[in-house]
N, C-alpha and C. Protein backbone atom coordinates (compact mmCIF):
# COMPACT_ATOMS: atom_id res chain seq x y z
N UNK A 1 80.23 143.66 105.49
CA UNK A 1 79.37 144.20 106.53
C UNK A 1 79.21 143.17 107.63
N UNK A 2 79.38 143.70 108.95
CA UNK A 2 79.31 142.30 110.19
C UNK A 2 77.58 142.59 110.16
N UNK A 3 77.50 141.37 111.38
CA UNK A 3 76.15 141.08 111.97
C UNK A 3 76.01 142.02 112.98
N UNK A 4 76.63 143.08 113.62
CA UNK A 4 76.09 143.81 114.67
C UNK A 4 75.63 145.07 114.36
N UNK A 5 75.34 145.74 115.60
CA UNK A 5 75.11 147.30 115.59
C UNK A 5 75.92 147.90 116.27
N UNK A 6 76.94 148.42 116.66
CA UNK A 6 77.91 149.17 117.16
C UNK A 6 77.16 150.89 117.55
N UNK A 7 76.64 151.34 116.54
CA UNK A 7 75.73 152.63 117.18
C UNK A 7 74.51 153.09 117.29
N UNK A 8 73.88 153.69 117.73
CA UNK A 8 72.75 154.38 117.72
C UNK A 8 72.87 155.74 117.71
N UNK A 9 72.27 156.46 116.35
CA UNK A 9 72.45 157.97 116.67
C UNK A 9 70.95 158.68 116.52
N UNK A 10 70.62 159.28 117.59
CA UNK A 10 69.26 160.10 117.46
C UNK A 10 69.73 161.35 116.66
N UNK A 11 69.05 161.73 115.72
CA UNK A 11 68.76 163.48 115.71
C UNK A 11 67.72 164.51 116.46
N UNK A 12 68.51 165.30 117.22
CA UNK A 12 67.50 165.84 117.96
C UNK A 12 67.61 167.16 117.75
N UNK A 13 66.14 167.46 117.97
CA UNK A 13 65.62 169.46 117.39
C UNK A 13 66.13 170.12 118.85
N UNK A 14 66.27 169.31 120.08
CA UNK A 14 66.62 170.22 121.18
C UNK A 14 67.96 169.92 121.98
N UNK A 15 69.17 169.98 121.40
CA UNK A 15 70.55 169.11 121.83
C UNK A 15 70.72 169.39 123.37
N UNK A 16 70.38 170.37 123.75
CA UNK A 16 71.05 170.27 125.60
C UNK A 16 70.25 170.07 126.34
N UNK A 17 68.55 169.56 125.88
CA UNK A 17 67.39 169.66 126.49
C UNK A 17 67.45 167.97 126.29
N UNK A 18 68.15 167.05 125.50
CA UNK A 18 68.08 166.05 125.08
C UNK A 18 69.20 165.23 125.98
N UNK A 19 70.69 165.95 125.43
CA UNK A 19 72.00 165.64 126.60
C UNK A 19 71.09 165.33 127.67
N UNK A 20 70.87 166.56 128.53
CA UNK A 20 70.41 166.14 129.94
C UNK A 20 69.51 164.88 130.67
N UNK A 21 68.27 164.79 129.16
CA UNK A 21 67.46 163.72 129.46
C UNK A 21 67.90 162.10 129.83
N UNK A 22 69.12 162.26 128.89
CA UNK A 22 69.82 161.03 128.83
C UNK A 22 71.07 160.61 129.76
N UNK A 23 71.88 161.72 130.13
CA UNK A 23 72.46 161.82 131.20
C UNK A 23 72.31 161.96 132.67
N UNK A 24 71.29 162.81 132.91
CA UNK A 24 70.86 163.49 134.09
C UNK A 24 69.62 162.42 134.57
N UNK A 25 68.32 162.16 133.40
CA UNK A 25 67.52 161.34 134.10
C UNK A 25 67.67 160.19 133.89
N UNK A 26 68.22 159.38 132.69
CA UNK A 26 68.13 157.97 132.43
C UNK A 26 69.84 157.61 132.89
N UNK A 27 70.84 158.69 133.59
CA UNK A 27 72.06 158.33 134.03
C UNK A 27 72.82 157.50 133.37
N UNK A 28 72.51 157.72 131.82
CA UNK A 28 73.98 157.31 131.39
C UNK A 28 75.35 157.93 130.97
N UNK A 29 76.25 156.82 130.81
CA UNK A 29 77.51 157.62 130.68
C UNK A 29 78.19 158.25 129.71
N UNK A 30 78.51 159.57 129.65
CA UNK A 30 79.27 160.53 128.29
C UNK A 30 80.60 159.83 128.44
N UNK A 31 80.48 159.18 127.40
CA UNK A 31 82.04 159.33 127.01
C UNK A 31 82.61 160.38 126.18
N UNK A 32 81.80 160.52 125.33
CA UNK A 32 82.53 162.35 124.38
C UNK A 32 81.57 162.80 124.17
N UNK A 33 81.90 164.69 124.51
CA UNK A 33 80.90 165.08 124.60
C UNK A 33 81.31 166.63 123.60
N UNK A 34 81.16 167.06 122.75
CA UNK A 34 81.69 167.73 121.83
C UNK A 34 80.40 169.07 121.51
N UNK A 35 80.13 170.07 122.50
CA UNK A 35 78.92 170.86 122.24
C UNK A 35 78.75 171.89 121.23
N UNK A 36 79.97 172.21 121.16
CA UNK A 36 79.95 173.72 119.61
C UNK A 36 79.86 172.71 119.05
N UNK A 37 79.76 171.09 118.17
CA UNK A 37 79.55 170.49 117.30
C UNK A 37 78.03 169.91 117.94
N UNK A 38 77.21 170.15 118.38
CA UNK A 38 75.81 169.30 119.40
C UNK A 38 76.23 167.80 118.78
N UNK A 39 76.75 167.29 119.80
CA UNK A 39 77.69 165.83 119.89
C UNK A 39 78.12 165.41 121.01
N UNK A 40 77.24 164.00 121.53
CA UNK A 40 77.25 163.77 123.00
C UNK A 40 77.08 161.85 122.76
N UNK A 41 78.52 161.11 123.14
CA UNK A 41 78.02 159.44 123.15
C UNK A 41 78.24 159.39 124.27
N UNK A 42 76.95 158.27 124.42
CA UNK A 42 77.20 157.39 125.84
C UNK A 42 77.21 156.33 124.84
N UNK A 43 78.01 155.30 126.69
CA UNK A 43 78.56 154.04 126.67
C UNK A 43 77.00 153.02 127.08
N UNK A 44 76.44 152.37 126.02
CA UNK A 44 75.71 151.12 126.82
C UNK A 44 76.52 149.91 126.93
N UNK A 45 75.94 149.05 126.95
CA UNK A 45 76.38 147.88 127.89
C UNK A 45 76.57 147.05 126.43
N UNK A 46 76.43 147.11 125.11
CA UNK A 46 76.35 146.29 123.76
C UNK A 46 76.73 147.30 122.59
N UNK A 47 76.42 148.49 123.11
CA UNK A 47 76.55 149.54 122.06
C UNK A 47 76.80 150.96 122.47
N UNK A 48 76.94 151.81 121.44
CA UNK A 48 76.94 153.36 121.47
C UNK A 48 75.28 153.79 121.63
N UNK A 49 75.27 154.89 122.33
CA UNK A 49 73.86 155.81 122.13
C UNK A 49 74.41 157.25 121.50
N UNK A 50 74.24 157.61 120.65
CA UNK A 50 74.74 159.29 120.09
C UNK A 50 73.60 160.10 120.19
N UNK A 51 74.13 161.63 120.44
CA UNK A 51 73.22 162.37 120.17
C UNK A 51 73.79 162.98 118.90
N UNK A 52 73.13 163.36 117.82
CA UNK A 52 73.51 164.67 117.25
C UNK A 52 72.18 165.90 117.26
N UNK A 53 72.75 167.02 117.33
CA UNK A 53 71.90 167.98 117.18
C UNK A 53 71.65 168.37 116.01
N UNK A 54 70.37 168.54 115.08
CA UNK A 54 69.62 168.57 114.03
C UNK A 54 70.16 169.77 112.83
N UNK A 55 70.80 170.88 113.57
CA UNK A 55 71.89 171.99 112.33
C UNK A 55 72.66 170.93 112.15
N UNK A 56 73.27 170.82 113.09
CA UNK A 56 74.88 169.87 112.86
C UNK A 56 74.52 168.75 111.80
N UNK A 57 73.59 168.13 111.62
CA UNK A 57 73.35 167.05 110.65
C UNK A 57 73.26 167.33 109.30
N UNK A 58 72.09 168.67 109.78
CA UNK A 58 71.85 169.04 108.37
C UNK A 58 73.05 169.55 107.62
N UNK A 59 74.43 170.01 108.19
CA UNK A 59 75.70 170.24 108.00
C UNK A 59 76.34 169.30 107.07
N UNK A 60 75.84 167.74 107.79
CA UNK A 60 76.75 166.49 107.17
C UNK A 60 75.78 166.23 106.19
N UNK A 61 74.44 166.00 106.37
CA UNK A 61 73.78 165.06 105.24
C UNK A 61 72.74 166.01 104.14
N UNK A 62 72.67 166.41 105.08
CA UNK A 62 71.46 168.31 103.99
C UNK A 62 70.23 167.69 104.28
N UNK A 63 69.37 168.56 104.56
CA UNK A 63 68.31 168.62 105.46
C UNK A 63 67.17 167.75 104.28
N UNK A 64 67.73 167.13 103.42
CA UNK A 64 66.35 166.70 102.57
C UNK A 64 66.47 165.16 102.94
N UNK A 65 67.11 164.74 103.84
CA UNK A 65 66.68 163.42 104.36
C UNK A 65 66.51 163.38 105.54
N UNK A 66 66.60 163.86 106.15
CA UNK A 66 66.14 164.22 107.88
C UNK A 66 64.38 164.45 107.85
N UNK A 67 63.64 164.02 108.72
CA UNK A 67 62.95 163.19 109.18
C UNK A 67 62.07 163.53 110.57
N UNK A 68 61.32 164.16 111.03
CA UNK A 68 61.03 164.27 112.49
C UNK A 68 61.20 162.93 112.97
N UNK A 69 61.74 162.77 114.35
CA UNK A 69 62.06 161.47 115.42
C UNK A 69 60.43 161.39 115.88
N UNK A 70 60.71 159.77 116.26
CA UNK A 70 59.53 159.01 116.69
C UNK A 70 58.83 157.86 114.93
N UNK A 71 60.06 157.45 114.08
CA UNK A 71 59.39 156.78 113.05
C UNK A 71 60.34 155.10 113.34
N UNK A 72 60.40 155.00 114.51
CA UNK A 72 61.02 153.74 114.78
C UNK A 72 60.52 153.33 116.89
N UNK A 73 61.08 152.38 117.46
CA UNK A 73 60.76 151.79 118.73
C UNK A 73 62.06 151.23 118.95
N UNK A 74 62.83 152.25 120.42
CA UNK A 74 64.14 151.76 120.58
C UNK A 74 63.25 150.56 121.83
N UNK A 75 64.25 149.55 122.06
CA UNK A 75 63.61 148.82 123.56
C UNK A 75 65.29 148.42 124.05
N UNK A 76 65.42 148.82 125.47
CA UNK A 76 66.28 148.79 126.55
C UNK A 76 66.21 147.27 127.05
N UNK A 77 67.41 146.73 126.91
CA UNK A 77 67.65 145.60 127.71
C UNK A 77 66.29 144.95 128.43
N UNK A 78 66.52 143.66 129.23
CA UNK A 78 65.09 143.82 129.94
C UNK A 78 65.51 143.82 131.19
N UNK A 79 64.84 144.68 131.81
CA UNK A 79 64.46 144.79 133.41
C UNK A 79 64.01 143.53 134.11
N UNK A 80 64.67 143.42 135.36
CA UNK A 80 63.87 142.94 136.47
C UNK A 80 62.43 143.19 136.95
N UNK A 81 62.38 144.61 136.61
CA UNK A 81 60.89 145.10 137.31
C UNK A 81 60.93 146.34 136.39
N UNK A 82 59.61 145.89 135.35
CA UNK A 82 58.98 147.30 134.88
C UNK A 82 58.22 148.08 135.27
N UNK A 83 57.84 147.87 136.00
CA UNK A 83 56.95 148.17 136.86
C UNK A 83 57.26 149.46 138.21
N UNK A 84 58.52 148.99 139.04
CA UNK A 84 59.24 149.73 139.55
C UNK A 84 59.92 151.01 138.78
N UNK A 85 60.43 150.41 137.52
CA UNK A 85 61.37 151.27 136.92
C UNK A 85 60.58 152.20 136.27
N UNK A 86 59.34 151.74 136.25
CA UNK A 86 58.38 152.71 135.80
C UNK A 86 57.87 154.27 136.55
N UNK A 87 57.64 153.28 137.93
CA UNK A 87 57.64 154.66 138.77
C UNK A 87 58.74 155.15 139.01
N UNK A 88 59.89 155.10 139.02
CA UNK A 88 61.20 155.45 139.37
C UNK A 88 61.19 156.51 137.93
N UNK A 89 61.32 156.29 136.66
CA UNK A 89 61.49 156.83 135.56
C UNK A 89 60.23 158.15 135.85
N UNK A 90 58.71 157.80 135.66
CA UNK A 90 57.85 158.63 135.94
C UNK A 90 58.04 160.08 137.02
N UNK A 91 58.82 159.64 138.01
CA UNK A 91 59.30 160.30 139.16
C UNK A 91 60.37 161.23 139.24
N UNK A 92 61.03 160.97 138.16
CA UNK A 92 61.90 162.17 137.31
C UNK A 92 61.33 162.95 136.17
N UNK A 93 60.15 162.50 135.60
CA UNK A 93 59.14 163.26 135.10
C UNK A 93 59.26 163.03 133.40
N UNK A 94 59.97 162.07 133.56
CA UNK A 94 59.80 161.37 132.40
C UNK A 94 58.44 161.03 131.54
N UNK A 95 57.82 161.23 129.99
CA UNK A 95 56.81 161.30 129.67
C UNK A 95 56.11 160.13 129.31
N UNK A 96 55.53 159.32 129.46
CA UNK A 96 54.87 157.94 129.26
C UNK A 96 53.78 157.65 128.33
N UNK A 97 54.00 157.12 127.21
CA UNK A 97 52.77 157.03 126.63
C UNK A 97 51.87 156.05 126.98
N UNK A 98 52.47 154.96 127.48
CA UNK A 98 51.37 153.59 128.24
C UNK A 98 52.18 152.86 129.23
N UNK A 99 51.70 153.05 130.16
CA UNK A 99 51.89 152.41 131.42
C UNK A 99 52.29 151.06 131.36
N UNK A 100 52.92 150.21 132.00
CA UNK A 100 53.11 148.70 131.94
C UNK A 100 51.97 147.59 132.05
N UNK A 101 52.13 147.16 130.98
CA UNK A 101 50.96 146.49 130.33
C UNK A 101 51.54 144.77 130.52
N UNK A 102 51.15 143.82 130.40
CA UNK A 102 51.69 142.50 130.23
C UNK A 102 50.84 142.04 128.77
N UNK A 103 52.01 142.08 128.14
CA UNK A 103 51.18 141.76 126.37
C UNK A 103 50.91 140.00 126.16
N UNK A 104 49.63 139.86 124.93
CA UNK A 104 49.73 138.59 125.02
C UNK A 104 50.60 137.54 124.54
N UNK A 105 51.99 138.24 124.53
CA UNK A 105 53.24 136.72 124.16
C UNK A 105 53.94 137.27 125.28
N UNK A 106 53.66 137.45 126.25
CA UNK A 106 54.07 137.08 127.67
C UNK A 106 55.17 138.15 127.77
N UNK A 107 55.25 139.26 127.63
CA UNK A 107 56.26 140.49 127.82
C UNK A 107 55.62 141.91 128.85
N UNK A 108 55.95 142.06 129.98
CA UNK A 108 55.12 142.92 129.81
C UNK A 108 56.66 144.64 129.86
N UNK A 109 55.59 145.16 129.57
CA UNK A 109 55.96 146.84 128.43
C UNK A 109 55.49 147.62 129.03
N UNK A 110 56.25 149.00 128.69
CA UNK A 110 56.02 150.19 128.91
C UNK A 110 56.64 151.29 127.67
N UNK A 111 56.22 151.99 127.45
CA UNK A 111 56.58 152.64 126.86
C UNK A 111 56.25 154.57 126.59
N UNK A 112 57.46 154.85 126.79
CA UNK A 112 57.99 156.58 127.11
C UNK A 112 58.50 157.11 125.74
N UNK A 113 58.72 158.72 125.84
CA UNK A 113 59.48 159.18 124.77
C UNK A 113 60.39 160.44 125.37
N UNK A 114 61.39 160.32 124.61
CA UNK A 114 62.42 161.52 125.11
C UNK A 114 61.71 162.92 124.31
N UNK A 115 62.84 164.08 124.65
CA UNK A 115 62.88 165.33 124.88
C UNK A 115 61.63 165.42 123.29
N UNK A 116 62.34 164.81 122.15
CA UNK A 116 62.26 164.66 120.65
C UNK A 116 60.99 163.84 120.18
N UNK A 117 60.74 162.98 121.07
CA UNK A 117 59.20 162.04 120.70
C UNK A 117 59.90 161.05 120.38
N UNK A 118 61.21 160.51 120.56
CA UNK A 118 61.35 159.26 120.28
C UNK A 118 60.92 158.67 121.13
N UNK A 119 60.55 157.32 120.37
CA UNK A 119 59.99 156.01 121.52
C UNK A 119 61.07 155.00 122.09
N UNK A 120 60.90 154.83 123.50
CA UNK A 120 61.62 154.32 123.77
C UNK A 120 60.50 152.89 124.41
N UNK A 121 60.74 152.03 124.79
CA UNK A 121 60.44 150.87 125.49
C UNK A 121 61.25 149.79 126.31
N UNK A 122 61.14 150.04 127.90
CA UNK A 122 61.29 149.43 128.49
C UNK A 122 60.62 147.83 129.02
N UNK A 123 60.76 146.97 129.45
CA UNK A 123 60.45 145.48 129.26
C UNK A 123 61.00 144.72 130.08
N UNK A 124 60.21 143.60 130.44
CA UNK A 124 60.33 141.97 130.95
C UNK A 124 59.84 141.40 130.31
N UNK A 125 60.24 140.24 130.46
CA UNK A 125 59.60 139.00 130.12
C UNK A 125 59.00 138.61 131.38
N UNK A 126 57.46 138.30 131.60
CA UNK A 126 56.85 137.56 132.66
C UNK A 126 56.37 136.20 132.58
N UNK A 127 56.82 135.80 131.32
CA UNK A 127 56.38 134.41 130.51
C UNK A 127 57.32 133.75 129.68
N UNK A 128 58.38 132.76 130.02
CA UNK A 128 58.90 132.44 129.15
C UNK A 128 57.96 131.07 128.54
């Protein structure tokens, strides 16, 4: 087993309501996008992001380990400005659970959730 992570795969209850969120508002890139299977990767900058859609899983793994999303905290590279990217993200109507905060080990945070309730968190460091 190596030391990295090569993927990320969400399961999501709403696959083309989810695609879009991730393509359309957070503009990242499909590299394969496979919809009679609800199957959509983008390319990040270190890794894969997958979607699968929640039949399709229950297909591969059987629905007795699947899980409602939101029992983990993805966090995005860090930003220059959370703050900006905040209103910029907000402004596509993106859903926010807490506004950008500066925490006390010197990070400051924000944090949103997609279509599904996953958490996502965006970030700086304002303190090294």
């Amino acid at each position: 087993m190596t030391n990295a992570i090569e993927w990320i795969i969400l399961i999501t209850d709403n696959y083309l309501k989810s695609k879009s969120f991730y393509k359309d508002v957070l503009r990242l890139t499909v590299v394969r996008e496979i919809d009679d299977e609800e199957f959509v990767q983008f390319k990040l900058n270190n890794c894969f992001l997958a979607l699968y859609g929640r039949t399709q899983t229950e297909k591969l793994l059987g629905q007795k380990y699947l899980n409602k999303a939101g029992g983990a905290i993805y966090t995005w590279a860090e930003s220059e400005n959370v703050d900006k990217l905040y209103e910029e993200l907000k402004g596509k109507g993106v859903t926010f659970i807490k506004p950008p905060q500066t925490q006390p080990w010197g990070q400051r945070t924000a944090y949103f959730t997609d279509p599904d309730g996953t958490i996502w968190e965006i970030q700086q460091w304002v303190k090294k």
